[in-house]
N, C-alpha and C. Protein backbone atom coordinates (compact mmCIF):
# COMPACT_ATOMS: atom_id res chain seq x y z
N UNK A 1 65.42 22.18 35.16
CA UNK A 1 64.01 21.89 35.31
C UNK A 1 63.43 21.30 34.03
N UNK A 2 64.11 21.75 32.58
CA UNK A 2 63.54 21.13 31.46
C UNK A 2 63.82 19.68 31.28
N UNK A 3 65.21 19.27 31.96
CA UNK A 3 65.35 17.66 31.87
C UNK A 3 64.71 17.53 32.46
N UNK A 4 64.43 17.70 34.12
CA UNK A 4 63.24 16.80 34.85
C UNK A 4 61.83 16.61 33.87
N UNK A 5 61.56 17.51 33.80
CA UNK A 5 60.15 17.90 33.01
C UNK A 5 59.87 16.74 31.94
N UNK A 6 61.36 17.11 31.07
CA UNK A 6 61.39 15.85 30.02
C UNK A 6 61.23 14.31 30.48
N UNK A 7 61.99 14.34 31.36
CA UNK A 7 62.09 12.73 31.81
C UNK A 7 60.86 12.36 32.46
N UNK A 8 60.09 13.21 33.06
CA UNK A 8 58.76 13.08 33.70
C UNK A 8 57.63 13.21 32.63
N UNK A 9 58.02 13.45 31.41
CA UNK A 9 56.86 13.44 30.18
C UNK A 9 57.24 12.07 29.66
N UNK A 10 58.59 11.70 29.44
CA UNK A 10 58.74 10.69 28.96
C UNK A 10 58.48 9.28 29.90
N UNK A 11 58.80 9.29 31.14
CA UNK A 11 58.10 8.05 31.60
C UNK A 11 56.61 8.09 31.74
N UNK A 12 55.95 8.96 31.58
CA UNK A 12 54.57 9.47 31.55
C UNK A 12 53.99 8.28 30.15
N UNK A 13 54.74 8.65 28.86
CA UNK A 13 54.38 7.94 27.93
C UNK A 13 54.75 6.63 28.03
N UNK A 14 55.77 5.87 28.43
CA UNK A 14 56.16 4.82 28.58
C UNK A 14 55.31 3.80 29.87
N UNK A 15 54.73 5.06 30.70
CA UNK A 15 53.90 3.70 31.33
C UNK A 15 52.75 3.73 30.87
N UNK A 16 52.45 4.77 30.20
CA UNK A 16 50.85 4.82 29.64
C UNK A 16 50.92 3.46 28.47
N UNK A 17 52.09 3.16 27.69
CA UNK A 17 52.53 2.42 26.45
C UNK A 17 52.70 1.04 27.49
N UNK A 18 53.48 1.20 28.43
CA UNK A 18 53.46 -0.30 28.49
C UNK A 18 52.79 -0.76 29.64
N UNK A 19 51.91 0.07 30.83
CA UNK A 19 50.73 -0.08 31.55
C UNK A 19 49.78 -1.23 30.13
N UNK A 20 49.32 -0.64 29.03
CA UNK A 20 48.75 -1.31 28.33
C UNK A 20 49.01 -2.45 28.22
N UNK A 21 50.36 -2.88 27.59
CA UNK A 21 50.67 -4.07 27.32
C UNK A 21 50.75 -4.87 28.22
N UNK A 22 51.12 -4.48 29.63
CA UNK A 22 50.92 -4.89 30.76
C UNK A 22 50.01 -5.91 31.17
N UNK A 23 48.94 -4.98 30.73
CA UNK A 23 47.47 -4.74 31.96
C UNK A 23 47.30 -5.87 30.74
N UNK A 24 47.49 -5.81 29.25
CA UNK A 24 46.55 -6.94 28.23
C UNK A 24 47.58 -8.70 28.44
N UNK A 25 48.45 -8.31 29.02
CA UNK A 25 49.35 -9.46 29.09
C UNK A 25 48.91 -10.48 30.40
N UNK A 26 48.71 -9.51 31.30
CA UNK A 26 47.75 -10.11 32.60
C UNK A 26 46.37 -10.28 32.98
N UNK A 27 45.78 -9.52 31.99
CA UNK A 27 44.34 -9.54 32.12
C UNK A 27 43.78 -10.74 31.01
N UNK A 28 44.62 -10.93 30.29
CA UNK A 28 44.00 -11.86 28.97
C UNK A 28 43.90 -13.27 29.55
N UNK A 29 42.64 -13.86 29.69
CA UNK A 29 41.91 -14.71 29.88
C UNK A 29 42.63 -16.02 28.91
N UNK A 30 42.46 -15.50 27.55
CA UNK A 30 43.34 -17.02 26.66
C UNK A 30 44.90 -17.07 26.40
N UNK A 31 45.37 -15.92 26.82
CA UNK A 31 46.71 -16.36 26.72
C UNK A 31 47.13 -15.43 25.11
N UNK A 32 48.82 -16.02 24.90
CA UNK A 32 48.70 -15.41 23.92
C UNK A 32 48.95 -16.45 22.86
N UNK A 33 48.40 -17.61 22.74
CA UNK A 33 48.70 -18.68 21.88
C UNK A 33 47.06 -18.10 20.78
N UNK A 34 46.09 -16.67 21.34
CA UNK A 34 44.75 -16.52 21.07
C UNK A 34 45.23 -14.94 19.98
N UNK A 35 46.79 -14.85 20.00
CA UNK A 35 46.88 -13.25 19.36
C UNK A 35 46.76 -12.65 20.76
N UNK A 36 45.98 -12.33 21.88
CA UNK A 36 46.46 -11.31 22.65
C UNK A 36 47.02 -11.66 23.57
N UNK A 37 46.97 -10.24 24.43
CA UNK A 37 48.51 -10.69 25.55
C UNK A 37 49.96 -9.93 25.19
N UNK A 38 49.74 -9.21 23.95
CA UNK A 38 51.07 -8.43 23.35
C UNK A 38 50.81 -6.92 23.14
N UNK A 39 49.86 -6.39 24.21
CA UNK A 39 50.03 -5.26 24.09
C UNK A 39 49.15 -4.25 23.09
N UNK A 40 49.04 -3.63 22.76
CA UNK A 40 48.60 -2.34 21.08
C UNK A 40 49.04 -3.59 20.33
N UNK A 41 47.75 -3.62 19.49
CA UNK A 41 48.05 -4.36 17.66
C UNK A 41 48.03 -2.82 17.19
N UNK A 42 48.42 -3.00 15.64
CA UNK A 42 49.28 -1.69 14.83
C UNK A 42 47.93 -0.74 14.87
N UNK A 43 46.42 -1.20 15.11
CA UNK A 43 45.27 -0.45 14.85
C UNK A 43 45.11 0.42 16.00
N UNK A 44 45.14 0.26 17.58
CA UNK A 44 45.44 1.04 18.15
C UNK A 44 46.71 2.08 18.62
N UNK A 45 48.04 1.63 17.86
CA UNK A 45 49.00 1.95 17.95
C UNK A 45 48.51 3.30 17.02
N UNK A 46 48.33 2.88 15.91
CA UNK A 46 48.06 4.21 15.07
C UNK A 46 47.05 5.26 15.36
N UNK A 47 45.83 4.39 16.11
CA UNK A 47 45.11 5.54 16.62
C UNK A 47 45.16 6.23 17.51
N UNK A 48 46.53 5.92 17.89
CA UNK A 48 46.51 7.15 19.59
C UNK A 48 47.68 8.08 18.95
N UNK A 49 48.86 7.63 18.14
CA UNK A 49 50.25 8.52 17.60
C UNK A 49 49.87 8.87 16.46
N UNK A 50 49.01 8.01 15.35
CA UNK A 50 48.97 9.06 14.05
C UNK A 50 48.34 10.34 13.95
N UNK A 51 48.80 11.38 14.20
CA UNK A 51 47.51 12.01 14.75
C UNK A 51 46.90 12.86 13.29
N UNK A 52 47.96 12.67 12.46
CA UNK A 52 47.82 13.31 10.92
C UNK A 52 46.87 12.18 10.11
N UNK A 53 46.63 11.35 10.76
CA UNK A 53 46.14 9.86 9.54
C UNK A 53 47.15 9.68 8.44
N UNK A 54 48.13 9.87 7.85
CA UNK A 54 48.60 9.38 7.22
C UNK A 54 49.58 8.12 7.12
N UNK A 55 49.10 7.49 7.81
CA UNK A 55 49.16 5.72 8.19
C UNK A 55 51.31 5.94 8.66
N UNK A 56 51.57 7.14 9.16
CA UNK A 56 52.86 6.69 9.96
C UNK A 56 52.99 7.50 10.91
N UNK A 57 53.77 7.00 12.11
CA UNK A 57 53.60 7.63 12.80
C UNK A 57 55.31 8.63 12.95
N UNK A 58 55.14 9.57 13.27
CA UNK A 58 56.46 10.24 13.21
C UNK A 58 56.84 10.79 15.09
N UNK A 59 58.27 10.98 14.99
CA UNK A 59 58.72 10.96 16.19
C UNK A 59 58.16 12.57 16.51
N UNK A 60 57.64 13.61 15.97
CA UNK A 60 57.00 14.77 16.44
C UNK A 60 55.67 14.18 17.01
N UNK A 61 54.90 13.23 16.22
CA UNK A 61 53.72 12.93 16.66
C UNK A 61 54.11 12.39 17.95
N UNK A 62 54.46 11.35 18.57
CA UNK A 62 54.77 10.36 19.50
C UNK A 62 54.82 11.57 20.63
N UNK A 63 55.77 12.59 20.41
CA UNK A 63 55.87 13.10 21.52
C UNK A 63 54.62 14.35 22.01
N UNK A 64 53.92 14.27 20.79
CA UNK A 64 52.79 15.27 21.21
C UNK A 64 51.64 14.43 21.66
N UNK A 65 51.62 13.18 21.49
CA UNK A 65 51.29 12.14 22.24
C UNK A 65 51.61 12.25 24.17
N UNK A 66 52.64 12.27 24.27
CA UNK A 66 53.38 12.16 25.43
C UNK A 66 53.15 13.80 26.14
N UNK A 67 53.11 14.71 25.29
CA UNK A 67 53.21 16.12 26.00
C UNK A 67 51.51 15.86 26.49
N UNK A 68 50.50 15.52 25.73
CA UNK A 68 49.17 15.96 25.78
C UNK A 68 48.77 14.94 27.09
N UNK A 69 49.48 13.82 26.97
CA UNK A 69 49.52 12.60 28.48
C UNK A 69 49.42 13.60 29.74
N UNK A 70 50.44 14.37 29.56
CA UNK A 70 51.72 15.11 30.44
C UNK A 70 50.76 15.64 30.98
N UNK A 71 50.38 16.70 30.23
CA UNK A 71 49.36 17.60 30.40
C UNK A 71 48.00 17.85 31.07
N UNK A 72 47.28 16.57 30.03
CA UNK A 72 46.22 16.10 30.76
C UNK A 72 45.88 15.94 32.54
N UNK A 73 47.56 15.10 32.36
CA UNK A 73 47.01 14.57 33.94
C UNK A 73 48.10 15.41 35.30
N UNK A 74 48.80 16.55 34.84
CA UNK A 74 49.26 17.05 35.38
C UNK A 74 48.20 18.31 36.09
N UNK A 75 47.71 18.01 36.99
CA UNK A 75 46.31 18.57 37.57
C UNK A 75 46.60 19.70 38.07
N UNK A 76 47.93 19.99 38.50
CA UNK A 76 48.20 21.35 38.78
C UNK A 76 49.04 22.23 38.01
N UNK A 77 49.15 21.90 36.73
CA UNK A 77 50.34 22.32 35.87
C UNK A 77 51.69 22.65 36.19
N UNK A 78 52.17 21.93 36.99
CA UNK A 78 54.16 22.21 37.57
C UNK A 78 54.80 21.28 36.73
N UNK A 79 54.42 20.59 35.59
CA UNK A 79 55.20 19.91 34.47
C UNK A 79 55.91 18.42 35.49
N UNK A 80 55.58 18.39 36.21
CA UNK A 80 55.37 16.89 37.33
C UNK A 80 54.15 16.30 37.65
N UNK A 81 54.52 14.74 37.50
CA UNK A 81 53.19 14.09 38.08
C UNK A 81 53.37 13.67 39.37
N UNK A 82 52.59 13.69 40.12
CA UNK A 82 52.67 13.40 41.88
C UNK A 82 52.32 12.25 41.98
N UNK A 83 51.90 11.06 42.61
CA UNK A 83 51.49 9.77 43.04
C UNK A 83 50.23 9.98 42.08
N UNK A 84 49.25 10.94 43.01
CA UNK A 84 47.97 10.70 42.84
C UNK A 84 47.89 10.92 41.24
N UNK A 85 48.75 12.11 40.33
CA UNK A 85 48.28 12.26 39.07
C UNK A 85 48.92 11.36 38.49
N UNK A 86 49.65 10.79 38.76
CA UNK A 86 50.38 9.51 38.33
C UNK A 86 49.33 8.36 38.20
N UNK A 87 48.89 7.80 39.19
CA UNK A 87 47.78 7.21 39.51
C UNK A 87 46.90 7.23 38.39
N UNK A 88 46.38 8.29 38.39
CA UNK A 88 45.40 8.99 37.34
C UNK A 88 45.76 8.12 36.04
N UNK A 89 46.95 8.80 35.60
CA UNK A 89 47.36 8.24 34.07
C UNK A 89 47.03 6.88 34.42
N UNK A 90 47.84 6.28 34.91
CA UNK A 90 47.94 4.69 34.73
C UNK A 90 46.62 4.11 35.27
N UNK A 91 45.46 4.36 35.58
CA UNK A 91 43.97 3.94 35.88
C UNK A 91 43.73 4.18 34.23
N UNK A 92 43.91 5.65 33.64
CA UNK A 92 43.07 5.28 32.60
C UNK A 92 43.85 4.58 31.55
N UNK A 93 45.20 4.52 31.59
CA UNK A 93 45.80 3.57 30.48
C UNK A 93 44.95 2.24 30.46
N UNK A 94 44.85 1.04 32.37
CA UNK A 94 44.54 0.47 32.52
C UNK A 94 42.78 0.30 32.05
N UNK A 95 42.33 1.05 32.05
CA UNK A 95 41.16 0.86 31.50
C UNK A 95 40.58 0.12 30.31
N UNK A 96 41.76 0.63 29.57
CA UNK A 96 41.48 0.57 28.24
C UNK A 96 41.56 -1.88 28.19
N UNK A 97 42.98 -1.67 29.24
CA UNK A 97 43.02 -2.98 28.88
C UNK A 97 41.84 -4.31 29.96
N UNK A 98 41.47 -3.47 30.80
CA UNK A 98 40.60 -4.14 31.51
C UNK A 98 39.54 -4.29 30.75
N UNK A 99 38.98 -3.35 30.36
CA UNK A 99 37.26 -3.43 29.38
C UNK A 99 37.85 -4.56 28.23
N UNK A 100 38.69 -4.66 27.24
CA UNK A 100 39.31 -5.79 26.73
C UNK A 100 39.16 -6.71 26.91
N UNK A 101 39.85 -7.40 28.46
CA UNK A 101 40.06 -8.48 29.62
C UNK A 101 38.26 -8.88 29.37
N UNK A 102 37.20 -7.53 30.23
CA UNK A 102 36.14 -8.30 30.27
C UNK A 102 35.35 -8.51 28.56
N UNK A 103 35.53 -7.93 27.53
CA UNK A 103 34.70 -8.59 26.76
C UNK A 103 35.27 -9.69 26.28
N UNK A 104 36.42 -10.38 26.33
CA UNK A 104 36.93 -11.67 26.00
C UNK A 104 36.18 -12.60 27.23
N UNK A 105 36.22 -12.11 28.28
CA UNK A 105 35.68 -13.07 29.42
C UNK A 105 33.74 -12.97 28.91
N UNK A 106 33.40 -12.11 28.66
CA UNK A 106 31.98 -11.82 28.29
C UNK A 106 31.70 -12.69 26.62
N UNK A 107 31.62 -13.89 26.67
CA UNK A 107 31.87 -14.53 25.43
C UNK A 107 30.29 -14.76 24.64
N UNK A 108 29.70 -14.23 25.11
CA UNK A 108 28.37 -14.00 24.16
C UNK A 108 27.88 -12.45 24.29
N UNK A 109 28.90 -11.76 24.44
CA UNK A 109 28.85 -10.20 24.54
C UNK A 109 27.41 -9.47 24.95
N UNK A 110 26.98 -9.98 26.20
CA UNK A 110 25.61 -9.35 27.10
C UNK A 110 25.91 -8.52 27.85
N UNK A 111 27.43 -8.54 28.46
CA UNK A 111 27.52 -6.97 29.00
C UNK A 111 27.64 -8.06 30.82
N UNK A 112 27.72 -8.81 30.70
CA UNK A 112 28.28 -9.57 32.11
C UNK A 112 28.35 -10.82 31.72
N UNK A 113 29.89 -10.97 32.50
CA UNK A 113 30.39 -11.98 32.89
C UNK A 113 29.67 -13.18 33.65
N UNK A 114 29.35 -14.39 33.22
CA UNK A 114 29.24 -15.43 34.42
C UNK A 114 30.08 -16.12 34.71
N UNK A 115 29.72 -16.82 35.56
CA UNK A 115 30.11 -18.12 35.79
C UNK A 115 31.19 -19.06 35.15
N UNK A 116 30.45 -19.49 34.41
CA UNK A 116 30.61 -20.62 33.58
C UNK A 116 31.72 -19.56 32.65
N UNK A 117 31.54 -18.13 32.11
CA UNK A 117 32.58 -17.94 31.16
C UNK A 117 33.59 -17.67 31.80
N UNK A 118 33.52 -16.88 32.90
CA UNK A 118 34.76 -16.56 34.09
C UNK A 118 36.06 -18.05 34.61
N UNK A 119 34.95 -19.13 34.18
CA UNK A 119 35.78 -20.24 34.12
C UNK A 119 36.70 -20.62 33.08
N UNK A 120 36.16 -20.11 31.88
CA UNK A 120 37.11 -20.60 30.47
C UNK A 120 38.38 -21.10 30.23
N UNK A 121 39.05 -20.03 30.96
CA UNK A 121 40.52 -19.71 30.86
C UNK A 121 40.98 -20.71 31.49
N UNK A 122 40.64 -20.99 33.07
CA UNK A 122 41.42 -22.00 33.68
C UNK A 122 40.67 -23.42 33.31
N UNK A 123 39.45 -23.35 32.75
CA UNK A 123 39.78 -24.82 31.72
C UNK A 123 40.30 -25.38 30.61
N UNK A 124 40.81 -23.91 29.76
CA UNK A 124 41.45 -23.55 28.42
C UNK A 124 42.79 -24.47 28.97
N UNK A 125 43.14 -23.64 30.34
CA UNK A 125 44.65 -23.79 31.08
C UNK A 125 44.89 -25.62 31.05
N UNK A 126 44.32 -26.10 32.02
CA UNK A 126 44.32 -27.34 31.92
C UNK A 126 43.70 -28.51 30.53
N UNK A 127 42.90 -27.88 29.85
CA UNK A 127 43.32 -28.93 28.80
C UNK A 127 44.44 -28.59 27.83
N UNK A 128 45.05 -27.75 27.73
CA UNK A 128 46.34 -27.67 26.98
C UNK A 128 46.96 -28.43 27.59
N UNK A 129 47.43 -28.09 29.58
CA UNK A 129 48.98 -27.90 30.11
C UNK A 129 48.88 -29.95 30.88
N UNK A 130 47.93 -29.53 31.44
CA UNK A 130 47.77 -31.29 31.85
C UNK A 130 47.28 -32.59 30.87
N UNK A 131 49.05 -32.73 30.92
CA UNK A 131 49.11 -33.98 29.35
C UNK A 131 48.57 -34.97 29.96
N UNK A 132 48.53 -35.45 31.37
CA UNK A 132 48.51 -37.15 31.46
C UNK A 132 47.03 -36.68 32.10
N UNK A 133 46.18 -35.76 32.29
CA UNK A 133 45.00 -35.90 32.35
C UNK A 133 44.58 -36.07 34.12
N UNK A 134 45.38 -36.18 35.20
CA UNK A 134 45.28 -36.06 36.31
C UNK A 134 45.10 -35.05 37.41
N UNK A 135 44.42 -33.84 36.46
CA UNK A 135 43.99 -32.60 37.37
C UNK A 135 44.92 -32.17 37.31
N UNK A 136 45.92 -32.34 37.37
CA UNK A 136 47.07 -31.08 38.04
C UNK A 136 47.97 -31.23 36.88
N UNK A 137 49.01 -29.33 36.96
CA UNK A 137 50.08 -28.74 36.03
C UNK A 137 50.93 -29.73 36.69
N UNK A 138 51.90 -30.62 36.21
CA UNK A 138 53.39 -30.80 37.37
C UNK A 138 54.44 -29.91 36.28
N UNK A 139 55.36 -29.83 36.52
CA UNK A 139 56.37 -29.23 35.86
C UNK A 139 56.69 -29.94 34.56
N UNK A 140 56.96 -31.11 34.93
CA UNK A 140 57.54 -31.78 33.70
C UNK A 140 56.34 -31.75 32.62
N UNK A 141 55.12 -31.26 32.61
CA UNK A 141 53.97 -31.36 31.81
C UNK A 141 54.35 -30.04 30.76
N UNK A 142 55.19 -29.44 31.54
CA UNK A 142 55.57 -27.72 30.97
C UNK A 142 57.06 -27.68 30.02
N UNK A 143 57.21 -28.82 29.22
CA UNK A 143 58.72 -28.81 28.63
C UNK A 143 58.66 -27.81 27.74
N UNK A 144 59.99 -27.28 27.45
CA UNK A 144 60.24 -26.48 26.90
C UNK A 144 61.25 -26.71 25.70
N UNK A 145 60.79 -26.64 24.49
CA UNK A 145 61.91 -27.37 23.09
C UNK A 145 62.78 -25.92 23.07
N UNK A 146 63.08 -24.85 23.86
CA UNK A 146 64.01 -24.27 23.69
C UNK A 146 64.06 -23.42 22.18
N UNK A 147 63.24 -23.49 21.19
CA UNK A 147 62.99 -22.33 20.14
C UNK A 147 61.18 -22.20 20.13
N UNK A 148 61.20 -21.20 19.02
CA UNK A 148 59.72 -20.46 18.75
C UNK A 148 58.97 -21.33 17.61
N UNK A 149 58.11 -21.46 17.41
CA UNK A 149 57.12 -22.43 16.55
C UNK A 149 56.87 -21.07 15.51
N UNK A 150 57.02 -20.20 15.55
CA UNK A 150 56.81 -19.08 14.29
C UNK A 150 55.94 -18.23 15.06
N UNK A 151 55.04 -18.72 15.89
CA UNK A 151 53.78 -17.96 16.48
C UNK A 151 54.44 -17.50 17.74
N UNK A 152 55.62 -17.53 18.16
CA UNK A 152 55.94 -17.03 19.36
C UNK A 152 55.78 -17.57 20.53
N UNK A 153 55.56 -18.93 20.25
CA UNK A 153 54.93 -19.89 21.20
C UNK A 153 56.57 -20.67 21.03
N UNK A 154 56.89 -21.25 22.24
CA UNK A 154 57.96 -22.13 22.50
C UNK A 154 57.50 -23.70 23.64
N UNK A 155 56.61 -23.62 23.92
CA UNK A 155 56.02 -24.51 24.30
C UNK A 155 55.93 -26.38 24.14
N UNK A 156 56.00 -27.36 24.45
CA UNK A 156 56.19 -28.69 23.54
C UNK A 156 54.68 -28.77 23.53
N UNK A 157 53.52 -28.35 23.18
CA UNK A 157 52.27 -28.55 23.13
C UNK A 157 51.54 -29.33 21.87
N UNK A 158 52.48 -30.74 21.07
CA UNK A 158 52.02 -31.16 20.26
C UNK A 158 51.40 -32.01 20.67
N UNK A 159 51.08 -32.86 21.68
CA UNK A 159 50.42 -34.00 22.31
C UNK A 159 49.27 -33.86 21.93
């Protein structure tokens, strides 16, 4: 029962960890040629595992991280999460990266989205990706030079 337990604390932390990176990889409006789109930068990384502040995080911390996940959302305390408390976790992991999603889309930060900013992204999209300027992605507009530009970008986007 203590391996189950374990393995059910530990994917507990791992989708709460990469639900995030997830949710910021799909929800991000500019992509990640903008910095996001990769998940925790080191400032929230440290503020959820350091729990000592002393700027590292240690493998006792991480997992009292993961036990207190466990815990939290284990609604009936049997050291298992069910769908629904499962659910639970990964709504509020997702949270964190949705409110994100909308203040990048909220680009004069009033607290709603319009229109016109809800559009950004897919005009961001097309003036990068459509080189010859004819409305539409075709494939060949999408070459690929096969290494990284330093920024993690592999893209032929010098045009």
């Amino acid at each position: 029962m203590k391996t189950k337990a374990r393995w059910i604390a530990t994917a507990a932390t791992i989708a709460t960890v990469s639900g995030l990176a997830t949710a910021s990889a799909v929800a991000d409006p500019h992509g990640y040629e903008h910095g996001y789109g990769m998940g925790w930068g080191p400032a929230e990384m440290f503020a959820q595992f350091d729990r000592d502040g002393d700027g590292r995080i240690t493998r006792s911390e991480a997992e009292q991280f993961r036990n207190d996940r466990l815990s939290r959302f284990d609604g009936n305390g049997d050291g298992r999460l069910s769908l629904d408390e499962y659910r639970a976790l990964w709504t509020d992991a997702m949270n964190v990266a949705m409110v994100r999603a909308f203040q990048r889309h909220d680009r004069n930060g009033d607290g709603v989205v319009t229109a016109e900013e809800f559009a950004v992204p897919v005009t961001h999209m097309f003036d990068r990706l459509d080189r010859n300027g004819d409305g539409a992605i075709a494939r060949d507009e999408l070459r690929w030079r096969g290494r990284h530009d330093g920024r993690g970008r592999g893209w032929d986007d010098d045009d």
